[in-house]
Protein backbone atom coordinates (compact mmCIF):
# COMPACT_ATOMS: atom_id res chain seq x y z
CA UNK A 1 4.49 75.84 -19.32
CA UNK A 2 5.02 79.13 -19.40
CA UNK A 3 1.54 80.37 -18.92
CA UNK A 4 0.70 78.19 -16.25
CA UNK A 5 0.94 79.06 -12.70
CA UNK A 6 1.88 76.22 -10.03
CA UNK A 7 -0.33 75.80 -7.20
CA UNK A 8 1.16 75.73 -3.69
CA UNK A 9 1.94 71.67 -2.87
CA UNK A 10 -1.23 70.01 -0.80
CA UNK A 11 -0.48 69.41 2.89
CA UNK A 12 -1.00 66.26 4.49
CA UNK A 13 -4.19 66.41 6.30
CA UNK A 14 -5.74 68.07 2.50
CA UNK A 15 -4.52 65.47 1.09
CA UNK A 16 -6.02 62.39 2.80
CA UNK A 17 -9.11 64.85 3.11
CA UNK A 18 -9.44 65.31 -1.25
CA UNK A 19 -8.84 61.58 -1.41
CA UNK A 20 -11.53 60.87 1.19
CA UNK A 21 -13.70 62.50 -0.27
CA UNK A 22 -13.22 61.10 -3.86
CA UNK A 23 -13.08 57.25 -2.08
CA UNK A 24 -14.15 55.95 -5.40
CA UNK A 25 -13.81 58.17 -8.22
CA UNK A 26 -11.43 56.79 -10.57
CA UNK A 27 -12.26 59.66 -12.87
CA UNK A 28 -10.06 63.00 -13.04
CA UNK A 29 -6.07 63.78 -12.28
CA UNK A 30 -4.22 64.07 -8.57
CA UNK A 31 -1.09 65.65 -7.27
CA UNK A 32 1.90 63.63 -6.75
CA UNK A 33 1.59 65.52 -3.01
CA UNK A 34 -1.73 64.16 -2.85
CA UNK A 35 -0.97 60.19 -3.63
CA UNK A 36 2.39 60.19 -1.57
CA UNK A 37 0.95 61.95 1.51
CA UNK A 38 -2.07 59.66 1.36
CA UNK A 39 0.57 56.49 1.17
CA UNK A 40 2.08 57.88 4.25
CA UNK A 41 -1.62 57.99 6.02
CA UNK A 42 -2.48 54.81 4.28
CA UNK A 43 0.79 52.94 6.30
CA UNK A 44 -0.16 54.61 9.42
CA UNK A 45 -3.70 53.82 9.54
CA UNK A 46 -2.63 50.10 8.07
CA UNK A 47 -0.26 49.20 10.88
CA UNK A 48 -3.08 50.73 13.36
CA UNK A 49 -5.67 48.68 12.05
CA UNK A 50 -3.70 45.51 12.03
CA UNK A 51 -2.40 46.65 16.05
CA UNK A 52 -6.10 46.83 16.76
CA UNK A 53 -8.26 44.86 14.76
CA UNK A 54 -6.34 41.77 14.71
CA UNK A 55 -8.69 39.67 16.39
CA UNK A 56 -11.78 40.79 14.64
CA UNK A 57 -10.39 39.65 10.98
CA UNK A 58 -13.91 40.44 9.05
CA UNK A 59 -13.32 44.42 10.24
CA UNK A 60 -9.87 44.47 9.33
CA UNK A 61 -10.60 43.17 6.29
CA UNK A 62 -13.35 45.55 5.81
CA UNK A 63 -11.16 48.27 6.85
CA UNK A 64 -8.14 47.02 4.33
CA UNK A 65 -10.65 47.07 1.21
CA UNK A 66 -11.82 50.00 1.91
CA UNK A 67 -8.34 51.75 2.18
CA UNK A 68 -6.78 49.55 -0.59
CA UNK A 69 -9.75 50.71 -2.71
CA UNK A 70 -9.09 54.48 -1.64
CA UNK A 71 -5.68 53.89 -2.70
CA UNK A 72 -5.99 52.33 -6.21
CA UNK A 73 -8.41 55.54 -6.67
CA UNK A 74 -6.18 57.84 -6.24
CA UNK A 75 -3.30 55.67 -8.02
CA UNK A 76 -5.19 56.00 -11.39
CA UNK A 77 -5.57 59.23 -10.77
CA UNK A 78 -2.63 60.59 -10.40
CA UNK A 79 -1.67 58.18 -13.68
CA UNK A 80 -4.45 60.32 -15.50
CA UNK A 81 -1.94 63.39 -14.48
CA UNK A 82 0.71 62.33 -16.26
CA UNK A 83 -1.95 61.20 -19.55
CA UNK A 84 -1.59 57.43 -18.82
CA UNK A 85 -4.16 54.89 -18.57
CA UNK A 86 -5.66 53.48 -15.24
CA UNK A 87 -6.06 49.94 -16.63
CA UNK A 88 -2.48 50.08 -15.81
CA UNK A 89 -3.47 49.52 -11.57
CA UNK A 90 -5.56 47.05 -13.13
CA UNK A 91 -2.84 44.91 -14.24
CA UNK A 92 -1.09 45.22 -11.31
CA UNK A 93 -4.19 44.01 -9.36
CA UNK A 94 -4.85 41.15 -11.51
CA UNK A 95 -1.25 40.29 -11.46
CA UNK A 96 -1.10 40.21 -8.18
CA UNK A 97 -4.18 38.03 -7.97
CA UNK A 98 -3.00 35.70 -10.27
CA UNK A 99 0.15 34.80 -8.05
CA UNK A 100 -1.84 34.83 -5.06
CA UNK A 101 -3.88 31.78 -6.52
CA UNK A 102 -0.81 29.70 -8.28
CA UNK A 103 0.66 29.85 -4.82
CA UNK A 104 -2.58 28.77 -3.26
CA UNK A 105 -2.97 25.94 -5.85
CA UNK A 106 0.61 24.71 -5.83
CA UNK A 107 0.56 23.47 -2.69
CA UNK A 108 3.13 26.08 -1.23
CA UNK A 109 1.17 26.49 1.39
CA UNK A 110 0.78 22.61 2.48
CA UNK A 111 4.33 21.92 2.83
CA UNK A 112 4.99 24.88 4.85
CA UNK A 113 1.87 24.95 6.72
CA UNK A 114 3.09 21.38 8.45
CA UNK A 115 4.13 20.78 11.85
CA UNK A 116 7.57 20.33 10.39
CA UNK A 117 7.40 22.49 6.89
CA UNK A 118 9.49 20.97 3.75
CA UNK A 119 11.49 23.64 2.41
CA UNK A 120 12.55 21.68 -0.83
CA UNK A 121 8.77 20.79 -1.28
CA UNK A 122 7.58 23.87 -1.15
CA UNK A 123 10.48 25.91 -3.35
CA UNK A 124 9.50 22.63 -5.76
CA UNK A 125 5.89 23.82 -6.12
CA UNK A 126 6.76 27.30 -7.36
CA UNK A 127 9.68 26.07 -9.57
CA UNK A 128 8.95 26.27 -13.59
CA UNK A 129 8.41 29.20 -15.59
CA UNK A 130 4.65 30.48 -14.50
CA UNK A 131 5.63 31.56 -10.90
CA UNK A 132 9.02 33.43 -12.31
CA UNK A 133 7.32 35.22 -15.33
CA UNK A 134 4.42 36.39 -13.27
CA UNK A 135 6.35 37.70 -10.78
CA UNK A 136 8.55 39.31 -13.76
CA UNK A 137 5.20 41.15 -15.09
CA UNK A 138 4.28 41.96 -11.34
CA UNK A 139 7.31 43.65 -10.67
CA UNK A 140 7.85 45.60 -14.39
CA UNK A 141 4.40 46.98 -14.10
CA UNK A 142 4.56 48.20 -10.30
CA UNK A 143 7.93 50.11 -10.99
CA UNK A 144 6.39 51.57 -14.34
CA UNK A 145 3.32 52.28 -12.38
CA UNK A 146 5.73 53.95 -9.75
CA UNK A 147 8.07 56.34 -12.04
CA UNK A 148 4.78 57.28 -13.69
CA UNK A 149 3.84 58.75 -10.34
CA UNK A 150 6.89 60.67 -9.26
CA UNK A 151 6.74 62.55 -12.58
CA UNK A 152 5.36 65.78 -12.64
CA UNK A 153 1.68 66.23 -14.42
CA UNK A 154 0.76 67.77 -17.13
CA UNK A 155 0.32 71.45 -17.12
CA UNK A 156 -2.21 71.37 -19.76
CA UNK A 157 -5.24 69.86 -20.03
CA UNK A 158 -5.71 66.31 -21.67
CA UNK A 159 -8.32 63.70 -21.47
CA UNK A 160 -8.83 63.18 -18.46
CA UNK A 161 -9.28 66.84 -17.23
CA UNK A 162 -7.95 70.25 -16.60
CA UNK A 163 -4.42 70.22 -14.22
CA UNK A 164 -4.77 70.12 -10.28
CA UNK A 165 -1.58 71.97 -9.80
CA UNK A 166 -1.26 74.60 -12.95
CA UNK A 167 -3.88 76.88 -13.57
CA UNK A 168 -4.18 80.17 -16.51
CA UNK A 169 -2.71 82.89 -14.14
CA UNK A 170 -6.56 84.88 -14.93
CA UNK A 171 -7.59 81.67 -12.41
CA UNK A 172 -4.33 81.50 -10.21
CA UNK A 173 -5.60 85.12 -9.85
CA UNK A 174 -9.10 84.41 -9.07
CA UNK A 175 -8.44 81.32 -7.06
CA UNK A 176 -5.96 83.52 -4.73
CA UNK A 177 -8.54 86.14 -3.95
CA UNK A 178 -11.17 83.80 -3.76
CA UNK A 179 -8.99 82.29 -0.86
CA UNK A 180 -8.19 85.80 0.54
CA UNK A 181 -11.74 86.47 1.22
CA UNK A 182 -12.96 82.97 2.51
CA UNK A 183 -9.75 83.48 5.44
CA UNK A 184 -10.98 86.77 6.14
């Protein structure tokens, strides 16, 4: 660690700006200030869109896979930081999916859906182990997903590409007057 140099933290509107512009690359590392400031823009623009676009559900829902998509992106890739795998957002997806459809099928939504909803009826249909276990998985991977992201990177590089916050101080040198020169 010792010969790396730390880059200066990424501001919020650089942040949203490097994930923008990497909407789908799953490929590469991110800064933990790059992921959380983009989860801050991502629950602005998310309560905006659902203020605005509630009406017009096809846009929303254009809109929301878009930014979910965006999200997930940047998700693996600030797992790829820390040298873990993105299949890991993966099972979180799919996990997520999974429940979504056993609710669906269980008739949950029926009984409560009715002009005067059954409570026991509907708790019935997600009693018995599936519904429990899956929403055990669901909520082991999200934390692990989660302390994997407030951990700092790797200084080094590994597999997935060189550091976006510590550089050889030769390029820390280079970067700096590089940036001197652009603001002048």
């Amino acid at each position: 660690m010792e010969n790396y140099k730390k880059l200066p933290s990424m501001g919020f509107a650089e942040s949203v700006k490097s994930v923008l512009s990497n909407l789908l690359n799953f490929n590469g590392r991110a800064r933990r200030s790059e992921l959380w400031w983009y989860w801050v823009a991502y629950a602005v623009i998310a309560i905006i869109v659902v203020s605005l676009f509630s009406g017009f559900p096809m846009l929303s829902g254009i809109i929301g896979t878009f930014l979910q998509m965006s999200l997930w992106a940047v998700t693996v890739r600030r797992l790829h930081d820390r040298g873990h795998s993105g299949w890991w957002v993966a099972v979180a997806i799919l996990t997520s999916v999974f429940i979504q459809f056993y609710i669906a099928g269980s008739g949950y939504y029926e009984a409560m859906s009715a002009v005067n909803p059954d409570i026991d009826a509907a708790m019935a249909s997600l009693r018995g182990p599936v519904f429990p276990i899956a929403g055990l998985v669901s909520f082991i991977v999200n934390i692990t997903i989660f302390i994997f992201c407030v951990l700092d990177g790797k200084p080094e590089p590994n597999k997935y590409g060189p550091s976006p916050k510590y550089v050889q101080p030769d390029d820390y040198y280079d970067m700096l007057s590089s940036k001197n020169e652009v603001q002048q």
